[in-house]
Every structure is written in structure tokens, then in C-alpha cells.
N, C-alpha and C. Protein backbone atom coordinates (compact mmCIF):
# COMPACT_ATOMS: atom_id res chain seq x y z
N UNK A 1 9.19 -9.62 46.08
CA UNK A 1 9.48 -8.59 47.05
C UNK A 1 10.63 -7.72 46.57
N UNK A 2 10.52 -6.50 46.93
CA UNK A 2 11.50 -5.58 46.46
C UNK A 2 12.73 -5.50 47.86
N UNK A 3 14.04 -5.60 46.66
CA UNK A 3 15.29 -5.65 47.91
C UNK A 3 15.57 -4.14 48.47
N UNK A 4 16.13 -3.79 49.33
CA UNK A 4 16.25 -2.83 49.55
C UNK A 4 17.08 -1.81 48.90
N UNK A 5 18.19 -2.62 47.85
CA UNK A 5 18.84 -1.93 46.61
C UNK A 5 17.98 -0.93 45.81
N UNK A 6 16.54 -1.48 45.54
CA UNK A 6 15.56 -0.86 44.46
C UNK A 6 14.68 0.02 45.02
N UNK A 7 15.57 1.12 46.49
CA UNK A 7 14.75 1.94 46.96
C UNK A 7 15.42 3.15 46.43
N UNK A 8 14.57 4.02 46.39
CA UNK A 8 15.57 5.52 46.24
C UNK A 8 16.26 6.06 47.32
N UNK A 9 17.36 7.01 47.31
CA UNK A 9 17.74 7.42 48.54
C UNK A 9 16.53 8.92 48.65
N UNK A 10 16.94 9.34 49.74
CA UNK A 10 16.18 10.49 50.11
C UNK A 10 16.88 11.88 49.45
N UNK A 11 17.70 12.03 48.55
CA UNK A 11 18.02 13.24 47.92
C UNK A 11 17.30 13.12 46.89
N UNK A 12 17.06 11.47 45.93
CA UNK A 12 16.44 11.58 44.92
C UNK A 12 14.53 11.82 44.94
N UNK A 13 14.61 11.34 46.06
CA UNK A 13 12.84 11.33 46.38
C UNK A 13 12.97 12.16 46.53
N UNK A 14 13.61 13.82 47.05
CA UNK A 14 13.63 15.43 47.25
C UNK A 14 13.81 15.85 45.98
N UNK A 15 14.41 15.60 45.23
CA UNK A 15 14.47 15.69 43.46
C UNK A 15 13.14 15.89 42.87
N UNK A 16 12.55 14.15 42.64
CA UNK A 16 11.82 13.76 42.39
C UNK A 16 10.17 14.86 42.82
N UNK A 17 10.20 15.09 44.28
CA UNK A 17 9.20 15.43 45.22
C UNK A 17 9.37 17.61 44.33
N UNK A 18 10.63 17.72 44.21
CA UNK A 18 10.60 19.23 43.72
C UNK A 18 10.43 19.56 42.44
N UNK A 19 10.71 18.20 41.23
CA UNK A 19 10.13 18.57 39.99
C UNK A 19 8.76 18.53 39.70
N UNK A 20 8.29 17.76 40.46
CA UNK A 20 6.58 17.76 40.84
C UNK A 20 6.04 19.09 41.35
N UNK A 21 6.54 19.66 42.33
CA UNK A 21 5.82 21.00 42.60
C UNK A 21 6.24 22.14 41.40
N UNK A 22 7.18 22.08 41.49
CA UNK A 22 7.62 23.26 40.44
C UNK A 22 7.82 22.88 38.55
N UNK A 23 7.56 21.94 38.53
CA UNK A 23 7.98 21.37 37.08
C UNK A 23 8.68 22.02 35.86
N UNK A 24 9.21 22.07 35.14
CA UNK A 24 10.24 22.16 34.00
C UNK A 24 9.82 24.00 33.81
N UNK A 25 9.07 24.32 33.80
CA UNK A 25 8.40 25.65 33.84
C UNK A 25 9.27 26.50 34.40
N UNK A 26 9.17 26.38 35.73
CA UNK A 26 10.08 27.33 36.79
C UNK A 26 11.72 27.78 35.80
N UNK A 27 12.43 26.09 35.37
CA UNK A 27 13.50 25.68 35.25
C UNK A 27 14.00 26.69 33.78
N UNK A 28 12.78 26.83 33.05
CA UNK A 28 13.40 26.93 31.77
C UNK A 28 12.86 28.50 31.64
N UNK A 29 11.82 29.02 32.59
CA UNK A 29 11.51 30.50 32.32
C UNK A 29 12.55 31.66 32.15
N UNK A 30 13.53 31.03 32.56
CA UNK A 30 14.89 32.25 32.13
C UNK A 30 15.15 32.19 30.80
N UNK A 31 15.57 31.30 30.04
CA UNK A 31 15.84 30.86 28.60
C UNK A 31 14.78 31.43 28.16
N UNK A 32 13.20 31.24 27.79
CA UNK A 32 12.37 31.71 27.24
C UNK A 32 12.45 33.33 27.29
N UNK A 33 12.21 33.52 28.48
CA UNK A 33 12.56 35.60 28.23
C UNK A 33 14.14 35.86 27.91
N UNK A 34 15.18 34.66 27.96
CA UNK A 34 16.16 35.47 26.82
C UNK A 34 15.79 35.37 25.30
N UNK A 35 14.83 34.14 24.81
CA UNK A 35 15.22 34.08 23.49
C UNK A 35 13.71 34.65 23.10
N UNK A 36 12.77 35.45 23.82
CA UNK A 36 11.73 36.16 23.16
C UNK A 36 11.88 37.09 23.62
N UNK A 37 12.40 37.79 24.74
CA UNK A 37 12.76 39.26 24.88
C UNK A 37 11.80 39.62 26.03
N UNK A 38 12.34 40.51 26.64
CA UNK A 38 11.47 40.93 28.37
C UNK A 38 9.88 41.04 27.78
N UNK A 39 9.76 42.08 26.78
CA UNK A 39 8.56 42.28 26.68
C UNK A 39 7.38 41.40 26.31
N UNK A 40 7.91 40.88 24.92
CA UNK A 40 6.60 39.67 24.73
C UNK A 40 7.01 38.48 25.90
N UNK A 41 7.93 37.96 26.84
CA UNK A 41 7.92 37.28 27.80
C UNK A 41 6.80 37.90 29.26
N UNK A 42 6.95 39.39 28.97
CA UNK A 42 5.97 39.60 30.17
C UNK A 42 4.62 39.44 29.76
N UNK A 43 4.26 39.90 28.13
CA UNK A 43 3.16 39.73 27.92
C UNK A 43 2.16 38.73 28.26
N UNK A 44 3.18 37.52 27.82
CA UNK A 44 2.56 36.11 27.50
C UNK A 44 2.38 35.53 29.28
N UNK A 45 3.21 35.98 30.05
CA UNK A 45 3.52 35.54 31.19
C UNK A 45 2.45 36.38 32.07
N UNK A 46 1.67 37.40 31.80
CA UNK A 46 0.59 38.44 32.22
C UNK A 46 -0.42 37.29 31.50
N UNK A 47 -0.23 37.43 30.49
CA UNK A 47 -1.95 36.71 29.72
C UNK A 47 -1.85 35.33 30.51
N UNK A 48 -0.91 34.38 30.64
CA UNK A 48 -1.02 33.45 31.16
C UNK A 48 -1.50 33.15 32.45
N UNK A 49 -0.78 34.24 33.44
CA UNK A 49 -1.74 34.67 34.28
C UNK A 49 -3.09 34.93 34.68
N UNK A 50 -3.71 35.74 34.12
CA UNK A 50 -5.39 36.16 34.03
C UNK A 50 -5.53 34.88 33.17
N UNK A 51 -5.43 34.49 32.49
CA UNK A 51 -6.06 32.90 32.11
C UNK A 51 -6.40 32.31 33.36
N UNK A 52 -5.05 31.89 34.30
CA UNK A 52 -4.61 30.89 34.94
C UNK A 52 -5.98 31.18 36.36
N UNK A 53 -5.95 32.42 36.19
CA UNK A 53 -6.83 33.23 37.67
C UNK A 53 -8.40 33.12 37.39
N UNK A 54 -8.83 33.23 36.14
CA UNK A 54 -10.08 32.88 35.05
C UNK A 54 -10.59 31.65 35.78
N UNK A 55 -9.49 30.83 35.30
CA UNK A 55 -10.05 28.80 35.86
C UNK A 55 -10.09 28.82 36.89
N UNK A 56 -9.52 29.37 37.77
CA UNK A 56 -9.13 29.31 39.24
C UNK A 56 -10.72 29.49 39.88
N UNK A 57 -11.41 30.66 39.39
CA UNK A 57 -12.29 31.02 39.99
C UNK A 57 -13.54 30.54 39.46
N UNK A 58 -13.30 30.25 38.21
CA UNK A 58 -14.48 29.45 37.49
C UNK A 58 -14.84 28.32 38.49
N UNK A 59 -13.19 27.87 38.62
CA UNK A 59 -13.18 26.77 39.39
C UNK A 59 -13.77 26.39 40.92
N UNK A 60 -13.48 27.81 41.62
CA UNK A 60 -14.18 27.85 43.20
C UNK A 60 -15.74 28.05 43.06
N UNK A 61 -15.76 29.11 41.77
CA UNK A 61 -17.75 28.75 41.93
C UNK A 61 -18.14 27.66 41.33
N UNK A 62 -17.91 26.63 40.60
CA UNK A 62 -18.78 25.48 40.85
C UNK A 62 -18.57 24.78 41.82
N UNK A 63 -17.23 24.34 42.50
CA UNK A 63 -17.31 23.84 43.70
C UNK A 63 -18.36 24.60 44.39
N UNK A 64 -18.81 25.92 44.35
CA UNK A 64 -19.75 26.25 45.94
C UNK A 64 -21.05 25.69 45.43
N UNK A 65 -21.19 25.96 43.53
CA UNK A 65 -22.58 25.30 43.54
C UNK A 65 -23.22 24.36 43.93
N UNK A 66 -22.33 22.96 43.32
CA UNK A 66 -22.12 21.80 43.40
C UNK A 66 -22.08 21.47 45.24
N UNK A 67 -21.64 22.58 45.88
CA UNK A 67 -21.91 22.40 47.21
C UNK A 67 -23.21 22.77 47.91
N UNK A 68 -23.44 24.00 47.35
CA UNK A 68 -25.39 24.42 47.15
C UNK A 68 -26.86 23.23 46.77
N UNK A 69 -26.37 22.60 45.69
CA UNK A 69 -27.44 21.64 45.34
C UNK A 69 -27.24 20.58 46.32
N UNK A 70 -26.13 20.31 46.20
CA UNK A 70 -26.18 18.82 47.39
C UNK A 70 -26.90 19.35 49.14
N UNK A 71 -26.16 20.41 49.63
CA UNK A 71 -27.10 21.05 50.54
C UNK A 71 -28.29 20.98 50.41
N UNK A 72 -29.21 21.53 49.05
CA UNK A 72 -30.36 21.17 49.03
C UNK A 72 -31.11 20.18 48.78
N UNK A 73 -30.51 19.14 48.08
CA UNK A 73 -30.79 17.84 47.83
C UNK A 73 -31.63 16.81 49.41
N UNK A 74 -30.02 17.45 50.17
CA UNK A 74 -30.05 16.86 51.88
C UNK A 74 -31.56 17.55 52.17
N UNK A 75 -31.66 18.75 52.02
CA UNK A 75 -32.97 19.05 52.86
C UNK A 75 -34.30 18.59 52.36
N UNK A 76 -34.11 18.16 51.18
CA UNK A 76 -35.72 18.13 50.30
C UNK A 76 -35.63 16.75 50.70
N UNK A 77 -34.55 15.76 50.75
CA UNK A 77 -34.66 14.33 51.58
C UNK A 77 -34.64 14.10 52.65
N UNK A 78 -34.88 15.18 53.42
CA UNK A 78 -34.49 14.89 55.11
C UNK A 78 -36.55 16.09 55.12
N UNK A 79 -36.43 16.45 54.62
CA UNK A 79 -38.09 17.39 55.05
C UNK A 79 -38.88 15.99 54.50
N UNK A 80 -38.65 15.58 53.39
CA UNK A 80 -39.69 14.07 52.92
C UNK A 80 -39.48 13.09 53.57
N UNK A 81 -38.39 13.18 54.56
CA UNK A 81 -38.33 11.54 55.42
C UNK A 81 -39.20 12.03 56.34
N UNK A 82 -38.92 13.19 57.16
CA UNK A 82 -39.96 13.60 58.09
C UNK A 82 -41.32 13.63 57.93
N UNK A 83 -41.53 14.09 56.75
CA UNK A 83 -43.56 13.75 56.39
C UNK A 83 -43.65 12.84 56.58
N UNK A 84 -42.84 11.83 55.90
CA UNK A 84 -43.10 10.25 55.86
C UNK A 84 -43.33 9.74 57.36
N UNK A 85 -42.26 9.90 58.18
CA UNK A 85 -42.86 9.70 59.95
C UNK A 85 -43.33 10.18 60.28
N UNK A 86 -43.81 11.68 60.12
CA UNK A 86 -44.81 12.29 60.91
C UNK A 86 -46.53 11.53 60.23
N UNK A 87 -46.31 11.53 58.82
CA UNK A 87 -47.87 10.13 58.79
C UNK A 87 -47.90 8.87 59.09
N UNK A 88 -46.49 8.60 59.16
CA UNK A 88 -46.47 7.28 59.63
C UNK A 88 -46.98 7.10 61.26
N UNK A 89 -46.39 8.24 62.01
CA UNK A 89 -46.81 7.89 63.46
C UNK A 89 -48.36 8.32 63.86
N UNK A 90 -48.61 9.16 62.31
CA UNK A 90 -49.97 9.87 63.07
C UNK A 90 -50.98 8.81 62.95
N UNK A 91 -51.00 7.66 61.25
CA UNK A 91 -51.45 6.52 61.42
C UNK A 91 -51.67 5.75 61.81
N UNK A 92 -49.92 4.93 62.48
CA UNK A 92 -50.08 4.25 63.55
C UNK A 92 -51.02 4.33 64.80
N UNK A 93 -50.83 5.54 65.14
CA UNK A 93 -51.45 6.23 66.75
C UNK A 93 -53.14 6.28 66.52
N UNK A 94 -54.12 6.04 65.84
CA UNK A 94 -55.45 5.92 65.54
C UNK A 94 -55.27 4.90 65.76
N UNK A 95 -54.65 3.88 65.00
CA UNK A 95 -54.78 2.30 65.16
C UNK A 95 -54.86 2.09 66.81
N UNK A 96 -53.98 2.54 67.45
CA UNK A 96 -53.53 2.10 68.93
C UNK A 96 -54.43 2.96 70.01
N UNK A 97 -55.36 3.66 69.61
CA UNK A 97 -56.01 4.50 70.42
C UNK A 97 -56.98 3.82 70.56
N UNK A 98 -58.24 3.52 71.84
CA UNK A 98 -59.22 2.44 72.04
C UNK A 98 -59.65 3.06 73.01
């Protein structure tokens, strides 16, 4: 069991919790456009951008596809369960008719 010594306090878990969202990136982007200069820093920081916006959206249309086929998946197995009971009951119901 862990003592309560071997917990973090709550400034370091806010530490911890803000290098995770923002990571070393944020921290060091000043240094980089001093030691490459405004311009190729905006460049690279533009291209990195439209890259970054590229995946992004690549990224939302296969999620919708991937949300499209499974939609259709559901219906082509839910229209074939229904044939299946609608002959199943129409079979049954001859049997039981006298």
C-alpha cells in the first residue's frame, strides 16, 4: 500500500496536468524564432500549421465514413433479421392454420 508521503501535492499534479496540455513546444517557441529569425520561424510555423489542419480533417472524414459503413452494416443486419421473421412467422402460421 502506498503511504500517504508518496502522493503528489496539488501544485505538482497542476504542473504535471499543464505540461501535458501544452508540452515543451509552447515553452521553447520563443528561443526557436530567436535563433532562426521571425521569418523562416513563421514559415515553418504556417507550414506546420496547414500540415497540422490536413490530418485534422483527413482525420474527421474517416471518422464519418467509418461511421457511414457501420450505419449500413446495422441496416443490411436488421432488414435480414426481419426477412428471417417475417418467413419465419409466415411458415409457422400455415402449420397452425386448420
Amino acid at each position: 500500500m502506498a503511504d500517504q508521503n508518496d502522493q503528489y501535492s496539488l501544485l505538482i499534479g497542476l504542473i504535471y496536468l499543464f505540461n501535458l496540455l501544452l508540452g515543451t513546444g509552447v515553452l521553447t517557441m520563443p528561443i526557436v524564432f530567436n535563433q532562426a529569425g521571425y521569418l523562416s520561424g513563421f514559415i515553418c510555423l504556417t507550414l506546420l500549421c496547414l500540415i497540422s489542419y490536413i490530418q485534422t480533417t483527413f482525420l474527421i472524414e474517416s471518422m464519418a465514413n467509418a461511421n457511414f459503413v457501420r450505419k449500413m452494416q446495422r441496416n443490411v443486419w436488421d432488414r435480414m433479421y426481419s426477412i428471417n421473421n417475417d418467413y419465419d412467422d409466415a411458415h409457422h402460421s400455415d402449420f397452425n392454420v386448420r
